[in-house]
PDB file of N, CA and C in Angstrom:
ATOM      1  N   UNK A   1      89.611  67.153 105.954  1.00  0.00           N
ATOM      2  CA  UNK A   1      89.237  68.541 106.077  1.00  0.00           C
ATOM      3  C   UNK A   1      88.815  69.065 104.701  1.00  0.00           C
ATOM      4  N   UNK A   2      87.210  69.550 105.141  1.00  0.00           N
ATOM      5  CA  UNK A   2      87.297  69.814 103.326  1.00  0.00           C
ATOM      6  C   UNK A   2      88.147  71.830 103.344  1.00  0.00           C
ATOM      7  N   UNK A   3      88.307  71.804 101.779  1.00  0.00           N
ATOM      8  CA  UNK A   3      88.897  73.489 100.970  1.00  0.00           C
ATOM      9  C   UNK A   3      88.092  73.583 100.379  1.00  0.00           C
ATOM     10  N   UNK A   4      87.686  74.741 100.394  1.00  0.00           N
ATOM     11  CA  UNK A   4      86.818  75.728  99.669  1.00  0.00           C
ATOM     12  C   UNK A   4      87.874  76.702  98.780  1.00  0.00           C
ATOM     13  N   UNK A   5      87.744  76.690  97.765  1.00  0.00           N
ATOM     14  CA  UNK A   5      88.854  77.724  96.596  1.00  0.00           C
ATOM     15  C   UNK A   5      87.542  79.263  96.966  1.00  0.00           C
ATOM     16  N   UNK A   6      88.770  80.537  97.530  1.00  0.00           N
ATOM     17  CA  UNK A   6      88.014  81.496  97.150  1.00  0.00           C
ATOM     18  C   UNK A   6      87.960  82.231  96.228  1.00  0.00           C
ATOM     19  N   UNK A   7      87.475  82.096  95.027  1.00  0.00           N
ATOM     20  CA  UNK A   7      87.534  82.681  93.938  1.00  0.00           C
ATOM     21  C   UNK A   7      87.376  84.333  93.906  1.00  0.00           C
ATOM     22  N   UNK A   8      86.398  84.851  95.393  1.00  0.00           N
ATOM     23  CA  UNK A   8      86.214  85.677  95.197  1.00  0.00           C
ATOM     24  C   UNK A   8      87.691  86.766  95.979  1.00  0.00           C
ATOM     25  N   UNK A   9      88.238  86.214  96.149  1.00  0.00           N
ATOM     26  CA  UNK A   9      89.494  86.919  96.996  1.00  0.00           C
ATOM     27  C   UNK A   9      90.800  86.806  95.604  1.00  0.00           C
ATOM     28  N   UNK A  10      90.620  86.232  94.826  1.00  0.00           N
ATOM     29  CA  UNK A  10      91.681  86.482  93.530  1.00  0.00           C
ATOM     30  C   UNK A  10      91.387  87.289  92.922  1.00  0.00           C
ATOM     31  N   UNK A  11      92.444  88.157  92.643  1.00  0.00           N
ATOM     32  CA  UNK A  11      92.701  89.689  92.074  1.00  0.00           C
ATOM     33  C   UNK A  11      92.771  90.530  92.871  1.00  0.00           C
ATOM     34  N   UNK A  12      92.288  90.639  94.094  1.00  0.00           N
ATOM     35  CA  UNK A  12      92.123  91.856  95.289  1.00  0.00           C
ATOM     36  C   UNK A  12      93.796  92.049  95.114  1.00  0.00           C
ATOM     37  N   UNK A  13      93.764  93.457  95.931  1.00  0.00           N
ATOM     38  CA  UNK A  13      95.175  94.032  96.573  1.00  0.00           C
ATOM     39  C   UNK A  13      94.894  94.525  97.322  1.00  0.00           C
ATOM     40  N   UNK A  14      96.282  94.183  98.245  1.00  0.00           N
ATOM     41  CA  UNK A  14      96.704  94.965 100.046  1.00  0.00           C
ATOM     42  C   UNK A  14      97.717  94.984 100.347  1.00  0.00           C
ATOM     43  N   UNK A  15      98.137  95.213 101.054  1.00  0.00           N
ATOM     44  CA  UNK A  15      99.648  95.421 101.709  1.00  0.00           C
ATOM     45  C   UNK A  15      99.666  94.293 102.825  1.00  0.00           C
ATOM     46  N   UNK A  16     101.336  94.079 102.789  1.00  0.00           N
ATOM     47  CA  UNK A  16     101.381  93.590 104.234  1.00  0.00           C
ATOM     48  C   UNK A  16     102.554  93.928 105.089  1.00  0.00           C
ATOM     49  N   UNK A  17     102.375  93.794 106.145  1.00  0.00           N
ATOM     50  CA  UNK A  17     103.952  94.973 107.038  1.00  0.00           C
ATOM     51  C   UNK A  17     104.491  93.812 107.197  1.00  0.00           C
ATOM     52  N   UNK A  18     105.704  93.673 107.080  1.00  0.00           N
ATOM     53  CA  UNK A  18     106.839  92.826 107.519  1.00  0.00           C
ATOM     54  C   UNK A  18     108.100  93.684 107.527  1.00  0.00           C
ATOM     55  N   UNK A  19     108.832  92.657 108.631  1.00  0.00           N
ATOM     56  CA  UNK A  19     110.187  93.467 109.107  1.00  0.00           C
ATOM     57  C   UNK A  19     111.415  93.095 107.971  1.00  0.00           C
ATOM     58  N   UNK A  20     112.081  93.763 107.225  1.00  0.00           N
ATOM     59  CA  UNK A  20     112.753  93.104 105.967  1.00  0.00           C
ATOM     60  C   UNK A  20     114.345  94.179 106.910  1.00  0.00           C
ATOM     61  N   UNK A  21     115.227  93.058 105.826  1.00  0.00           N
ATOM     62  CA  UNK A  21     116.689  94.173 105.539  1.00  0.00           C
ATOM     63  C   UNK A  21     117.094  93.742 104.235  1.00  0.00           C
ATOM     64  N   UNK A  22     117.494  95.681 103.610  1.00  0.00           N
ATOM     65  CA  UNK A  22     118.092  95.671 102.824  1.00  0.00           C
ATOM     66  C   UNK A  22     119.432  95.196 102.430  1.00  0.00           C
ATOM     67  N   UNK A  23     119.563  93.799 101.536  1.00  0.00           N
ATOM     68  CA  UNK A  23     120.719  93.245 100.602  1.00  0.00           C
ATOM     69  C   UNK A  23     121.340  93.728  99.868  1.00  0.00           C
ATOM     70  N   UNK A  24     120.728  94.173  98.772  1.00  0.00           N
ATOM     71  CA  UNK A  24     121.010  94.660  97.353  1.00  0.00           C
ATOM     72  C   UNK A  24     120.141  95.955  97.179  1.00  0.00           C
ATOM     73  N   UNK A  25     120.679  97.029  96.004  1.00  0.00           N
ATOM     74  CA  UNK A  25     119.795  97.839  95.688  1.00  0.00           C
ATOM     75  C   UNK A  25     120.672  98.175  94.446  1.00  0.00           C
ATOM     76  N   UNK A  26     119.857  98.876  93.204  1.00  0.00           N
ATOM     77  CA  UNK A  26     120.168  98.979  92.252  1.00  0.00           C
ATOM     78  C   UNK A  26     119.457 100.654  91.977  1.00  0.00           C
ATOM     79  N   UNK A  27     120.273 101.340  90.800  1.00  0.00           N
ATOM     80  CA  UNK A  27     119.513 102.472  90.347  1.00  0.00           C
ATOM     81  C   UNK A  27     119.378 102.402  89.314  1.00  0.00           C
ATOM     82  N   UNK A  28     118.423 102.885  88.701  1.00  0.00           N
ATOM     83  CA  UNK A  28     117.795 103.084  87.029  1.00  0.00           C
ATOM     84  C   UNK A  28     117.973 104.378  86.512  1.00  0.00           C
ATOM     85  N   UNK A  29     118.912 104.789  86.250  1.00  0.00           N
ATOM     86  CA  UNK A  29     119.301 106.797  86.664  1.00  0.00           C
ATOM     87  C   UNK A  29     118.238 106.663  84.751  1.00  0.00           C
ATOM     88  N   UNK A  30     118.283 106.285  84.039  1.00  0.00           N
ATOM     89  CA  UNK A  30     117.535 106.379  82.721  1.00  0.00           C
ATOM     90  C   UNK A  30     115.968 106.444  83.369  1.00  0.00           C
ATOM     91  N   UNK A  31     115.642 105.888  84.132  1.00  0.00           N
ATOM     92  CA  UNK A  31     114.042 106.001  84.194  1.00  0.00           C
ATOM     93  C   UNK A  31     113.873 106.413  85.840  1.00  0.00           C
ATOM     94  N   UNK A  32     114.922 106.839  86.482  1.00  0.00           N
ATOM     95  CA  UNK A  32     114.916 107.639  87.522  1.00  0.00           C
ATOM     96  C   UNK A  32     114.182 106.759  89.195  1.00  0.00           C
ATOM     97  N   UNK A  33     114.282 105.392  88.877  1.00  0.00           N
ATOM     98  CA  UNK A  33     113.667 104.394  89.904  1.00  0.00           C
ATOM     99  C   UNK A  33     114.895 103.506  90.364  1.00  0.00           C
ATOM    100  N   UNK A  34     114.954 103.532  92.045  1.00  0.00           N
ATOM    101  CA  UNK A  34     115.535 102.574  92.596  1.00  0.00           C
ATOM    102  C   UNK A  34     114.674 100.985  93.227  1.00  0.00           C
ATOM    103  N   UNK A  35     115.258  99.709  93.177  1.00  0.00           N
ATOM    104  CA  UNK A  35     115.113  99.162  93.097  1.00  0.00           C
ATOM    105  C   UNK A  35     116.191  97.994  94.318  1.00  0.00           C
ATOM    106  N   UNK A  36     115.340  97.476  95.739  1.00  0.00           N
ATOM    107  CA  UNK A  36     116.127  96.822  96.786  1.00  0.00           C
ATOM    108  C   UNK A  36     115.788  95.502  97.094  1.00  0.00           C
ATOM    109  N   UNK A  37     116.573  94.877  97.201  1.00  0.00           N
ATOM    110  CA  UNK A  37     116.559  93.670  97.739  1.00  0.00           C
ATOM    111  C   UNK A  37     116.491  93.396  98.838  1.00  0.00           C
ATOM    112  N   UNK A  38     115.317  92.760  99.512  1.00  0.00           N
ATOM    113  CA  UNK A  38     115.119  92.421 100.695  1.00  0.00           C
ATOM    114  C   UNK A  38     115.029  91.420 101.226  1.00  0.00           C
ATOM    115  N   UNK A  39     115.442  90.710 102.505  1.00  0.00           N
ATOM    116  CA  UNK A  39     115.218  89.851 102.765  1.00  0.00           C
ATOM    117  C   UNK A  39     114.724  89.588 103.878  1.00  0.00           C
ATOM    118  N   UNK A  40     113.499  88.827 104.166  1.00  0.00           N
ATOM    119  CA  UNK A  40     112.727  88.679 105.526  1.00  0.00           C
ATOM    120  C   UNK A  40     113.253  88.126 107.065  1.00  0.00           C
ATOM    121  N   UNK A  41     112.648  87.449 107.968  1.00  0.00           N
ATOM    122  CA  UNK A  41     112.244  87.071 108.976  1.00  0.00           C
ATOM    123  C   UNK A  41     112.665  85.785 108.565  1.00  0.00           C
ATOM    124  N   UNK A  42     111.965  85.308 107.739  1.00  0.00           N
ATOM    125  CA  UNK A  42     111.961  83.793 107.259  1.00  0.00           C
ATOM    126  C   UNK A  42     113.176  83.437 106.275  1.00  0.00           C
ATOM    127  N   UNK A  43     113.755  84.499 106.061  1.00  0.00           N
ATOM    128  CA  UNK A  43     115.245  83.977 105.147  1.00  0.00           C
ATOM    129  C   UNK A  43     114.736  83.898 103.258  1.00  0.00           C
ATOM    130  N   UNK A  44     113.210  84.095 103.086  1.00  0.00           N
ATOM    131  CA  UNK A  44     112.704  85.094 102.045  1.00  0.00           C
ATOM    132  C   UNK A  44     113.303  86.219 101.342  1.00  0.00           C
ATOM    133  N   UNK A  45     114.166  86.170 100.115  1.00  0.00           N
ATOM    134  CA  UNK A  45     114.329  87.198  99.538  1.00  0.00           C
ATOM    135  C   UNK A  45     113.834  87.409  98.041  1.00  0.00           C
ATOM    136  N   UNK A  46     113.296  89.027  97.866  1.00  0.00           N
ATOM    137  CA  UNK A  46     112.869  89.190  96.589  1.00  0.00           C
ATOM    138  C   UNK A  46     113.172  90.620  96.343  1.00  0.00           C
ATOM    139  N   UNK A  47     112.756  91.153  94.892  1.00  0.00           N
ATOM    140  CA  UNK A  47     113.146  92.941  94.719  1.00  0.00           C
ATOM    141  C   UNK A  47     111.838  93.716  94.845  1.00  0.00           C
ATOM    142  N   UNK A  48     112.194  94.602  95.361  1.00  0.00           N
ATOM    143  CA  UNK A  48     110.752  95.592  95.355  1.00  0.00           C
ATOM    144  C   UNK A  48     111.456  96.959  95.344  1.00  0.00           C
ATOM    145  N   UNK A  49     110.624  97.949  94.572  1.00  0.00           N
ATOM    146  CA  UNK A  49     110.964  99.327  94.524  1.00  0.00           C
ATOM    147  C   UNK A  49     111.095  99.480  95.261  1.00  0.00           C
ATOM    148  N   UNK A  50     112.055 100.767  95.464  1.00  0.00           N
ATOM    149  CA  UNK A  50     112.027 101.480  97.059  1.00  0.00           C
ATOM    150  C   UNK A  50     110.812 102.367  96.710  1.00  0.00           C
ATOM    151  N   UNK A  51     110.446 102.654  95.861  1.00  0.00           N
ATOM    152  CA  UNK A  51     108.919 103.826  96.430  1.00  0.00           C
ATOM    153  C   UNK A  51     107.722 103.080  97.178  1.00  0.00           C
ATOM    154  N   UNK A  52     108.259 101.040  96.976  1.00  0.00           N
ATOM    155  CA  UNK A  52     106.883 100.795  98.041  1.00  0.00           C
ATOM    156  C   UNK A  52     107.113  99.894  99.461  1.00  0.00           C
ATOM    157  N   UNK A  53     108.744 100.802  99.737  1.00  0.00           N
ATOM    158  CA  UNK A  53     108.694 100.378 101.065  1.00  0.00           C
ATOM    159  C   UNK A  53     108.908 101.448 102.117  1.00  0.00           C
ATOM    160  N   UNK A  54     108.923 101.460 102.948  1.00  0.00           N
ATOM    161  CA  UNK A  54     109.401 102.464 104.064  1.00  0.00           C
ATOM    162  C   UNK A  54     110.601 101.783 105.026  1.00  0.00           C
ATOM    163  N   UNK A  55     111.969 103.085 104.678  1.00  0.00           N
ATOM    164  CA  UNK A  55     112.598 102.571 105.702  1.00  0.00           C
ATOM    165  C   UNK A  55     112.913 103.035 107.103  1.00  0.00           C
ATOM    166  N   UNK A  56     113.671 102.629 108.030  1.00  0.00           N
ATOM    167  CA  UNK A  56     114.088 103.105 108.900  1.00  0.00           C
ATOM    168  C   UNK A  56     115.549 103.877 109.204  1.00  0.00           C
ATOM    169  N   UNK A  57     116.012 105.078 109.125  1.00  0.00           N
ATOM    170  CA  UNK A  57     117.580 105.194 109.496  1.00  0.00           C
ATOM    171  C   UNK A  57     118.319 104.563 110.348  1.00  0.00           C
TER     172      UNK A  57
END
């Protein structure tokens, strides 16, 4: 099977929706940013601000 490298798709940005739960979360009260640990569907975990996720109550 041949690959083609798309050069022209490196650097772009987008979002992507996935269903996560919050692990961990941390506060930065000095620079006023929280910061959660999530972990996926797939057993995937990494940190992302909370200003770039949306949660659910």
């Amino acid at each position: 099977m041949e690959v083609i490298k798309r050069t022209d798709l490196i650097g772009l940005e987008g979002s992507i929706t996935k269903n996560f739960s919050v692990v961990d979360a941390v506060e930065y009260p000095s620079v006023g940013s929280v910061d959660v640990r999530v972990a996926d569907g797939t057993g995937e975990e990494y940190w992302v601000s909370l200003d770039d996720v949306e949660l659910e109550k």
